[in-house]
C-alpha atoms as a PDB file:
ATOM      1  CA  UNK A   1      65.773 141.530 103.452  1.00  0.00           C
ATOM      2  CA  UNK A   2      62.419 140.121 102.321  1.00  0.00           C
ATOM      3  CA  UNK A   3      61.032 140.149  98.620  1.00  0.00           C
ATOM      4  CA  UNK A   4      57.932 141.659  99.714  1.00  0.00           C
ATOM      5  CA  UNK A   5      59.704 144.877 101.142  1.00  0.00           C
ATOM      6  CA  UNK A   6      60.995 145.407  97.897  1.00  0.00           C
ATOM      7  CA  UNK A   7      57.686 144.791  95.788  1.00  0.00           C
ATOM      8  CA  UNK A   8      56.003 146.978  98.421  1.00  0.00           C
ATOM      9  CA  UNK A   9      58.329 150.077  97.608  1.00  0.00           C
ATOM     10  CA  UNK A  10      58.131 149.199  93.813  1.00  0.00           C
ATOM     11  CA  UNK A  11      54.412 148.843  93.689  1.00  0.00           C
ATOM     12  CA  UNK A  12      54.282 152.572  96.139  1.00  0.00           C
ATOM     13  CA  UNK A  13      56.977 154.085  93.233  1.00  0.00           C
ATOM     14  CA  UNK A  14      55.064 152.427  90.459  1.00  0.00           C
ATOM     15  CA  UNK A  15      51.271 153.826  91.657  1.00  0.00           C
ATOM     16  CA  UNK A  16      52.822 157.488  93.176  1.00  0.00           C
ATOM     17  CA  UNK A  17      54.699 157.611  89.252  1.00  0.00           C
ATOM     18  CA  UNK A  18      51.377 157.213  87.430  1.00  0.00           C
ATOM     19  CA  UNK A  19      49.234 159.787  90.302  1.00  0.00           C
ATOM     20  CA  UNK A  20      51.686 162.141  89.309  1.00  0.00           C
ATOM     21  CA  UNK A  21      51.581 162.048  86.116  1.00  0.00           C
ATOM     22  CA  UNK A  22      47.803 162.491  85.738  1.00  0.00           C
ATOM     23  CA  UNK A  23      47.679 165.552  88.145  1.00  0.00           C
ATOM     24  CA  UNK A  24      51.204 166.735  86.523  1.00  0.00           C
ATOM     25  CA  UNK A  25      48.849 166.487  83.121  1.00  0.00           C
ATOM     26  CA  UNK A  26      45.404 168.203  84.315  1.00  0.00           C
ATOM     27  CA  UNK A  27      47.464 171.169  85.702  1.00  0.00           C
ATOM     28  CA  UNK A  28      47.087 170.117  89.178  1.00  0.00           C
ATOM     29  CA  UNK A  29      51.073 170.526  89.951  1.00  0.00           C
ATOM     30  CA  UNK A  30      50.719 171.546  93.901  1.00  0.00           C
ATOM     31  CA  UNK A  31      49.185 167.865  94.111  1.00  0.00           C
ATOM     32  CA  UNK A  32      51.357 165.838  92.457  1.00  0.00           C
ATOM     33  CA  UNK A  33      53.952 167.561  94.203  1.00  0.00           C
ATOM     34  CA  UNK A  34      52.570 166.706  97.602  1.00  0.00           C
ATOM     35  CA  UNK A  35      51.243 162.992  96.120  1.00  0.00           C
ATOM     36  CA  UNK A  36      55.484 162.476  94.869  1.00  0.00           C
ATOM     37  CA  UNK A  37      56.344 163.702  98.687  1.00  0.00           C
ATOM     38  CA  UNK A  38      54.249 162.024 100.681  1.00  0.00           C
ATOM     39  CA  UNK A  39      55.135 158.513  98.809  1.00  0.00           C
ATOM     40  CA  UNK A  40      58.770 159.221  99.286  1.00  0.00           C
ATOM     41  CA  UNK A  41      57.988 159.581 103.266  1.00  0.00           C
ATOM     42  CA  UNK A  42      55.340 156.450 102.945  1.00  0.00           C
ATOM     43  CA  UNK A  43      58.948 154.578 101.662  1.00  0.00           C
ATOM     44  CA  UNK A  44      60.898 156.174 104.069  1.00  0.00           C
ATOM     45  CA  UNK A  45      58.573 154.870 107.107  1.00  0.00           C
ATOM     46  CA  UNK A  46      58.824 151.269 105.506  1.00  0.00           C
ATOM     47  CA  UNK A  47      62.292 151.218 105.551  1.00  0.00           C
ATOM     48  CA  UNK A  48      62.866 152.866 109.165  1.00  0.00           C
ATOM     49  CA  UNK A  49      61.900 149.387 111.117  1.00  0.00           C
ATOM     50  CA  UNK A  50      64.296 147.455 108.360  1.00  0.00           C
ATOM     51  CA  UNK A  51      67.406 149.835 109.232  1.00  0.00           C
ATOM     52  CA  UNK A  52      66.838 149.373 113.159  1.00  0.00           C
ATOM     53  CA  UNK A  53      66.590 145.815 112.309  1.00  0.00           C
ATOM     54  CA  UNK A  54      70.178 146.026 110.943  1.00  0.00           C
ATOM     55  CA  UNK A  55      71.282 147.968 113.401  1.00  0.00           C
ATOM     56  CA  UNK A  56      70.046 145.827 116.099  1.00  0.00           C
ATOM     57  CA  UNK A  57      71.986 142.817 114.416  1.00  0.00           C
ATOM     58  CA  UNK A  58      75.206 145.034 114.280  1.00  0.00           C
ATOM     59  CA  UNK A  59      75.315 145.495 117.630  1.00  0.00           C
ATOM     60  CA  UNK A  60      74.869 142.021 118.154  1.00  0.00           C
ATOM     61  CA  UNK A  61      77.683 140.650 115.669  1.00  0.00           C
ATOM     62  CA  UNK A  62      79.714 143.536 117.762  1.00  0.00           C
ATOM     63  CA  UNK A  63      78.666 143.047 121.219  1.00  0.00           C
ATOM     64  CA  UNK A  64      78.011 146.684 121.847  1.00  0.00           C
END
């Protein structure tokens, strides 16, 4: 796994945390619900090519 996967999902946790907070704080819940949920799918999309990665070398170790 490479270092800058991981500081790319920190810095996406770290910058959705602090969005959130300042719409959580001006009342604007509905949008810091969908900023929280789309940065959790943003994360999710970064990590999809990783885990077909390791899949891909699974198969390999295990000749399937």
């Amino acid at each position: 796994m490479d270092v800058a996967l991981i500081l790319k999902v920190g810095g996406i946790g770290f910058l959705v945390s602090v969005i959130y907070q300042v719409l959580s704080k001006s009342g604007r819940e509905e949008q810091a619900l969908l900023v929280s949920v789309s940065g959790m799918i943003l994360v999710l999309l970064l990590l999809v090519g990783q885990l077909g990665d390791l899949i891909r070398a699974v198969r390999e170790v295990f000749g399937l």
